[in-house]
N, C-alpha and C. Protein backbone atom coordinates (compact mmCIF):
# COMPACT_ATOMS: atom_id res chain seq x y z
N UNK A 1 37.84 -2.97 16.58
CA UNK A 1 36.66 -2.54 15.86
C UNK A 1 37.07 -2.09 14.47
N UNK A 2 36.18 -2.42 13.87
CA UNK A 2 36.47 -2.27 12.11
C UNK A 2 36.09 -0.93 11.51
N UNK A 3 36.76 -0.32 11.06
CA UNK A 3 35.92 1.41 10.55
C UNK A 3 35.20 0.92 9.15
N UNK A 4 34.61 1.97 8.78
CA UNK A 4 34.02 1.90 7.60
C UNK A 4 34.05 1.56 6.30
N UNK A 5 33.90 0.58 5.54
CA UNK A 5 34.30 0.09 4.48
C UNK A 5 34.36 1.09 3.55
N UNK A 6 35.38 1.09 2.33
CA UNK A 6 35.64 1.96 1.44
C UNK A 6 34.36 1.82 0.51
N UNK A 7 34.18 3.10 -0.12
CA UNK A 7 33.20 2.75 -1.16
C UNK A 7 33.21 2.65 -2.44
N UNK A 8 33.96 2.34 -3.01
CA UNK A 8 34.21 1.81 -4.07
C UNK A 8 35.04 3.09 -4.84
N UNK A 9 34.43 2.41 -6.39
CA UNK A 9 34.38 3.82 -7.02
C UNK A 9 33.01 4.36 -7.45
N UNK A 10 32.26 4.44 -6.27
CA UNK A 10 30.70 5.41 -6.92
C UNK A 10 30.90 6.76 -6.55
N UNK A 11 30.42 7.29 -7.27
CA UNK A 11 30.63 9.09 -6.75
C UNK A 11 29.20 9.21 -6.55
N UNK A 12 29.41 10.35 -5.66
CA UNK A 12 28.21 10.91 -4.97
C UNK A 12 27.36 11.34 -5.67
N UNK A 13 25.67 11.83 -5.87
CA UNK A 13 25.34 12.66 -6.65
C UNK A 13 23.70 12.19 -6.17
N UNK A 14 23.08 13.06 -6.90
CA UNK A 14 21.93 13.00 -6.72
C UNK A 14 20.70 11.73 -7.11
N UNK A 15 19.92 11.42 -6.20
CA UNK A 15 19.02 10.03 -6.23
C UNK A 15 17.97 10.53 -7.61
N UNK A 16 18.19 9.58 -8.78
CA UNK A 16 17.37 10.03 -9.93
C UNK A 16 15.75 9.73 -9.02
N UNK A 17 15.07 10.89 -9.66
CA UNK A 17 13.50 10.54 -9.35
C UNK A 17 12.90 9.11 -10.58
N UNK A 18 11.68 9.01 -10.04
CA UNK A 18 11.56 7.68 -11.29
C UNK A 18 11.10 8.39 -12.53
N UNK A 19 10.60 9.47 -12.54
CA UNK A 19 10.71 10.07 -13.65
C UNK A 19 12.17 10.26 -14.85
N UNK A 20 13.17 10.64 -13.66
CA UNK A 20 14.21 10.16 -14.53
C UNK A 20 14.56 8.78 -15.11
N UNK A 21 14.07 8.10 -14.27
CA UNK A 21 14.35 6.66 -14.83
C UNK A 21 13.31 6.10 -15.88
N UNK A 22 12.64 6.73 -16.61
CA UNK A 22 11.59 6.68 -17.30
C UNK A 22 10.48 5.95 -16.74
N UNK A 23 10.10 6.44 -15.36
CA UNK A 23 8.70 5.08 -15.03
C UNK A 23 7.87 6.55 -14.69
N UNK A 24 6.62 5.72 -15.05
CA UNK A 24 5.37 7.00 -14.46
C UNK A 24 5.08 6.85 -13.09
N UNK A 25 5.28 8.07 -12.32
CA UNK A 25 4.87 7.54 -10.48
C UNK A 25 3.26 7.73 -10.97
N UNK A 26 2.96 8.05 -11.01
CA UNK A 26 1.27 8.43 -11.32
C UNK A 26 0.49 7.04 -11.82
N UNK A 27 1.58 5.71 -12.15
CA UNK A 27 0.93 4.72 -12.94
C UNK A 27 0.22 3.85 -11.68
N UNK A 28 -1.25 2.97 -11.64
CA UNK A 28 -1.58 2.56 -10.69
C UNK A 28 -1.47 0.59 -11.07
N UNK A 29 -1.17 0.62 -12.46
CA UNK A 29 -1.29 -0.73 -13.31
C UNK A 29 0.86 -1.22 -12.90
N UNK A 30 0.83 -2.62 -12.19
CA UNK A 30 1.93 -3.19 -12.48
C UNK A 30 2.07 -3.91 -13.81
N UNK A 31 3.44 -4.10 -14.39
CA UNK A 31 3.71 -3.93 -15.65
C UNK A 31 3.41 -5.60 -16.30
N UNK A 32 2.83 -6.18 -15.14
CA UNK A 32 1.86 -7.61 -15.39
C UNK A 32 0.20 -7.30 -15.77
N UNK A 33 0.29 -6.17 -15.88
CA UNK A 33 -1.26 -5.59 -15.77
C UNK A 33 -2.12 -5.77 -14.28
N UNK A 34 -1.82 -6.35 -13.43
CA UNK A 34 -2.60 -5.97 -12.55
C UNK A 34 -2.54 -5.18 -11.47
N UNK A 35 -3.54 -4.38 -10.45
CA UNK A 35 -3.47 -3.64 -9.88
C UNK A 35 -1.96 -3.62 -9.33
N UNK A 36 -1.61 -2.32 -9.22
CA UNK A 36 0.14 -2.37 -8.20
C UNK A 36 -0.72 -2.32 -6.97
N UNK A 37 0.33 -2.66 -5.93
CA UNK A 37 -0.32 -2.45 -4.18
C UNK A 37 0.25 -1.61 -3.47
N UNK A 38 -0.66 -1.08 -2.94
CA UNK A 38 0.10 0.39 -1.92
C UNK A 38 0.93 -0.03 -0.87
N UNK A 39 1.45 0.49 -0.59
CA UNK A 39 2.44 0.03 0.58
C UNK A 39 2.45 0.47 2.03
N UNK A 40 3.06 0.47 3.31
CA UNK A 40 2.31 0.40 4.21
C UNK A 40 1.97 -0.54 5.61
N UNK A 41 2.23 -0.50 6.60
CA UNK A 41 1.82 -1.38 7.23
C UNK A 41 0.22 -1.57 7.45
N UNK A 42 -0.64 -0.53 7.37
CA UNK A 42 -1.95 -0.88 7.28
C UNK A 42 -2.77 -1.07 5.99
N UNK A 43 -1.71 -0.86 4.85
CA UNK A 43 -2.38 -1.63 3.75
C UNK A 43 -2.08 -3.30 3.65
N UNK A 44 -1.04 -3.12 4.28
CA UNK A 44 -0.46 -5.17 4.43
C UNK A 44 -1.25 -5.70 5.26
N UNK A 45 -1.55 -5.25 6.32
CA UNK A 45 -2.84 -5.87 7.11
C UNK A 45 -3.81 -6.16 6.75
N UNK A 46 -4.52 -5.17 5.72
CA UNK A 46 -5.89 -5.34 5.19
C UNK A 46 -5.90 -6.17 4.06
N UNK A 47 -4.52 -6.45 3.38
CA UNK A 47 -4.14 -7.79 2.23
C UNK A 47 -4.76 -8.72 2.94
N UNK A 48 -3.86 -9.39 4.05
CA UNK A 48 -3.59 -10.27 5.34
C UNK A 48 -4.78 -10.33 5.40
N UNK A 49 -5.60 -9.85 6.38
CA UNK A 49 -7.28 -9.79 6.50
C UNK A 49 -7.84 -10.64 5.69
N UNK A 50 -8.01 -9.97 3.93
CA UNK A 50 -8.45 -10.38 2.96
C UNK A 50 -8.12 -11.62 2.87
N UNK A 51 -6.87 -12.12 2.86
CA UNK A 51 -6.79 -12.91 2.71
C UNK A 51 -7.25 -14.28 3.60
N UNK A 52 -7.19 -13.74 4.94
CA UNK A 52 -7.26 -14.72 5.71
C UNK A 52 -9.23 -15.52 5.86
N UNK A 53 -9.79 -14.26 5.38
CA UNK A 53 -11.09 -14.25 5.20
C UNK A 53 -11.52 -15.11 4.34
N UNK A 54 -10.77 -15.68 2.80
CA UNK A 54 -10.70 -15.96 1.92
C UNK A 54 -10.51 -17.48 2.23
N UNK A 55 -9.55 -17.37 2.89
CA UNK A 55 -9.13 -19.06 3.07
C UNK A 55 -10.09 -19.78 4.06
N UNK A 56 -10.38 -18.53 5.22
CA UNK A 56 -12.14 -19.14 5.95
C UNK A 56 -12.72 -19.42 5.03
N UNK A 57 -13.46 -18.93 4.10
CA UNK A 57 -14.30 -19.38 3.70
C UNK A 57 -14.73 -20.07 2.58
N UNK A 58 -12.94 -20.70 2.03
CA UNK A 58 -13.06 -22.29 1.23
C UNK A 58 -13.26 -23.44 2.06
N UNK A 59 -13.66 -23.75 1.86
CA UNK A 59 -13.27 -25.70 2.12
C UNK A 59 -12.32 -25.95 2.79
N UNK A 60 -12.12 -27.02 4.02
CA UNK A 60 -10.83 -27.73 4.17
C UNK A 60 -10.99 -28.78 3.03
N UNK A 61 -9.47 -29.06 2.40
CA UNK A 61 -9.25 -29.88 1.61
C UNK A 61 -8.05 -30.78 1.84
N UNK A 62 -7.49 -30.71 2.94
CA UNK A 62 -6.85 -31.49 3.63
C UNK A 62 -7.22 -32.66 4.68
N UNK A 63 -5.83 -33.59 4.85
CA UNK A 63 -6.57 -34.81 6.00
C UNK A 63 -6.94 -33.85 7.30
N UNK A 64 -7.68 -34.77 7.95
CA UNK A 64 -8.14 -34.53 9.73
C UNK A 64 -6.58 -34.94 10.08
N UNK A 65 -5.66 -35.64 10.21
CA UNK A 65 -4.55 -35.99 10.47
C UNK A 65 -3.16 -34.94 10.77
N UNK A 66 -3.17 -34.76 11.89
CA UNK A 66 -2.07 -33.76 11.76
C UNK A 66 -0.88 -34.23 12.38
């Protein structure tokens, strides 16, 4: 059995907040401009949902042929 890989040379220290990293947590706009998305397993569902709702109710635009 293999022990634990060395870790390099990073030293320990504290996880910057994103404030330190200059980002606003408070921002709700991704930096494409559109809405950011919450995260979540029951916000991914209700994407999913949406989406699946969405594709009901285009058109098939494909062959009958499968």
């Amino acid at each position: 059995m293999k022990g634990m890989p060395s870790r390099g040379d990073v030293e320990t220290g504290e996880i910057p907040s994103l404030t330190d990293l200059g980002l606003n947590p408070t921002a709700t706009m991704a930096q494409d401009g559109r809405q950011s998305m919450a995260g979540g397993e029951n916000e991914a569902l209700q994407r999913l949902n949406k989406f699946a709702a969405e594709c009901r109710a285009q058109p098939y635009k494909g062959s009958k042929d499968l």
